[in-house]
C-alpha atoms as a PDB file:
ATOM      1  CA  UNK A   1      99.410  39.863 -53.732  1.00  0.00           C
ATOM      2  CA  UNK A   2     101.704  41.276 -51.292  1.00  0.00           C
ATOM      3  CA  UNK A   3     100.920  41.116 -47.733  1.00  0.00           C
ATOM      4  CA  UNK A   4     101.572  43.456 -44.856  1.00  0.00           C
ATOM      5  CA  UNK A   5     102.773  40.997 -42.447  1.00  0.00           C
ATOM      6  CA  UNK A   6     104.887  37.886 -42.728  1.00  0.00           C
ATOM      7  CA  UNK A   7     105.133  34.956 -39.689  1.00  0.00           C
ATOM      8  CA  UNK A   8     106.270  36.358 -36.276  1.00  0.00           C
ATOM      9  CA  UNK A   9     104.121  38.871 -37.008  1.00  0.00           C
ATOM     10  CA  UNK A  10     101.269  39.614 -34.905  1.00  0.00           C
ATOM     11  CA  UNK A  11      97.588  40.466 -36.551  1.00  0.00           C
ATOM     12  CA  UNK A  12      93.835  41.367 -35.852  1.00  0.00           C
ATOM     13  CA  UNK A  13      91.105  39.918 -38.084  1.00  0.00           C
ATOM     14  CA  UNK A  14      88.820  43.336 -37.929  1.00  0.00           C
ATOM     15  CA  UNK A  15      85.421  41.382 -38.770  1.00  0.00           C
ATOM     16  CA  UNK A  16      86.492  39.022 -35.818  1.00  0.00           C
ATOM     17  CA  UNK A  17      88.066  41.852 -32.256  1.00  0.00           C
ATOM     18  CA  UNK A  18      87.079  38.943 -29.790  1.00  0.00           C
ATOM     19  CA  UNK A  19      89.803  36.643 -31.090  1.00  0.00           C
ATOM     20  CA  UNK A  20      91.880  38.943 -29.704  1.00  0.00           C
ATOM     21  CA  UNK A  21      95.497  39.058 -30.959  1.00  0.00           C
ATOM     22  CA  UNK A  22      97.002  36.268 -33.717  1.00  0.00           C
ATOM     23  CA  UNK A  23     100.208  35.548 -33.940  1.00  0.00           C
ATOM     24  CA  UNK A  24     101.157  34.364 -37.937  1.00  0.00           C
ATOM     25  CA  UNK A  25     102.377  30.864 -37.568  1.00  0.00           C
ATOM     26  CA  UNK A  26     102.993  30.876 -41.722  1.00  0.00           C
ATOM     27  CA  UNK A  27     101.560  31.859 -44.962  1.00  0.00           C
ATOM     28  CA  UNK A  28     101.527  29.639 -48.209  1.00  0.00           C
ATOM     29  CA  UNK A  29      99.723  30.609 -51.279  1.00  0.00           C
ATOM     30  CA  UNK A  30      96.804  32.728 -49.747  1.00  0.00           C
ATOM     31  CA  UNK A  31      96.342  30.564 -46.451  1.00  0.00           C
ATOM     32  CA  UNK A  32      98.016  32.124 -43.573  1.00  0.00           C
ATOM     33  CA  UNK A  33      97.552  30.148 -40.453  1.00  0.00           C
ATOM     34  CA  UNK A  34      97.645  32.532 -36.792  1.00  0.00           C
ATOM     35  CA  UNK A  35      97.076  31.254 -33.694  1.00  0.00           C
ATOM     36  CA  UNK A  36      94.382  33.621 -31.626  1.00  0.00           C
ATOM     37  CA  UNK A  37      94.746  34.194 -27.977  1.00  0.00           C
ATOM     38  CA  UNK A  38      90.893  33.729 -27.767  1.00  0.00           C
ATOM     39  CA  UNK A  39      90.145  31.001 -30.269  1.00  0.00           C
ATOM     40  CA  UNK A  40      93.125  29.361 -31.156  1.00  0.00           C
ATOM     41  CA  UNK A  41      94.901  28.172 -34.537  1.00  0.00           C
ATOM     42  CA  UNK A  42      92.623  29.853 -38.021  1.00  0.00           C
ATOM     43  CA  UNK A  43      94.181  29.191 -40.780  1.00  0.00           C
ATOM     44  CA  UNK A  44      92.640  32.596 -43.267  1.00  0.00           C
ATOM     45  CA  UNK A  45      92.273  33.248 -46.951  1.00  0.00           C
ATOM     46  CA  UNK A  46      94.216  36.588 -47.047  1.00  0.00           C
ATOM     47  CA  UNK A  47      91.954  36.728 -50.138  1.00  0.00           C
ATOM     48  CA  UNK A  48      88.612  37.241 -48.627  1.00  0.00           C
ATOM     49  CA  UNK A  49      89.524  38.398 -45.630  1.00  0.00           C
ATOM     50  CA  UNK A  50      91.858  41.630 -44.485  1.00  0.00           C
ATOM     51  CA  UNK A  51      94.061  40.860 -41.158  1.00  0.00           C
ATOM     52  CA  UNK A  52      95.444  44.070 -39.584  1.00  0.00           C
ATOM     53  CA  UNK A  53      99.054  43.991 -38.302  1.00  0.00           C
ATOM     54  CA  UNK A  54      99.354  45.337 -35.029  1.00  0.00           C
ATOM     55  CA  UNK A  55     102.671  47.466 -34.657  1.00  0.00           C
ATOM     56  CA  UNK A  56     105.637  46.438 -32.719  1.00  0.00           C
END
C-alpha cells in the first residue's frame, strides 16, 4: 500500500473534522501515528481508515 503522505506531512481524518489538523509524527507497517491539534497523539490503521493530506 502506498500512502499519500509521509511524516512532516500534515492530514485530516474525514470521519473525525473536529480533530482538526494532524501532523504525521511516523508511519510503520500500517500504523501511522499524528498528533491532532484538538485531541492529541492517534496512532491510525491507514488500513481501515483514509487520512486526507492537506496541501502545502
Amino acid at each position: 500500500m502506498i500512502l499519500d503522505y509521509e511524516p512532516g506531512d500534515k492530514v485530516t481524518n474525514p470521519s473525525k473534522k473536529n480533530w482538526g489538523i494532524g501532523h504525521v509524527q511516523s508511519i510503520i507497517n500500517n500504523k501511522a501515528t499524528i498528533n491532532f491539534e484538538n485531541v492529541g497523539k492517534k496512532v491510525i490503521n491507514t488500513k481501515i481508515i483514509k487520512l486526507e493530506k492537506i496541501s502545502r
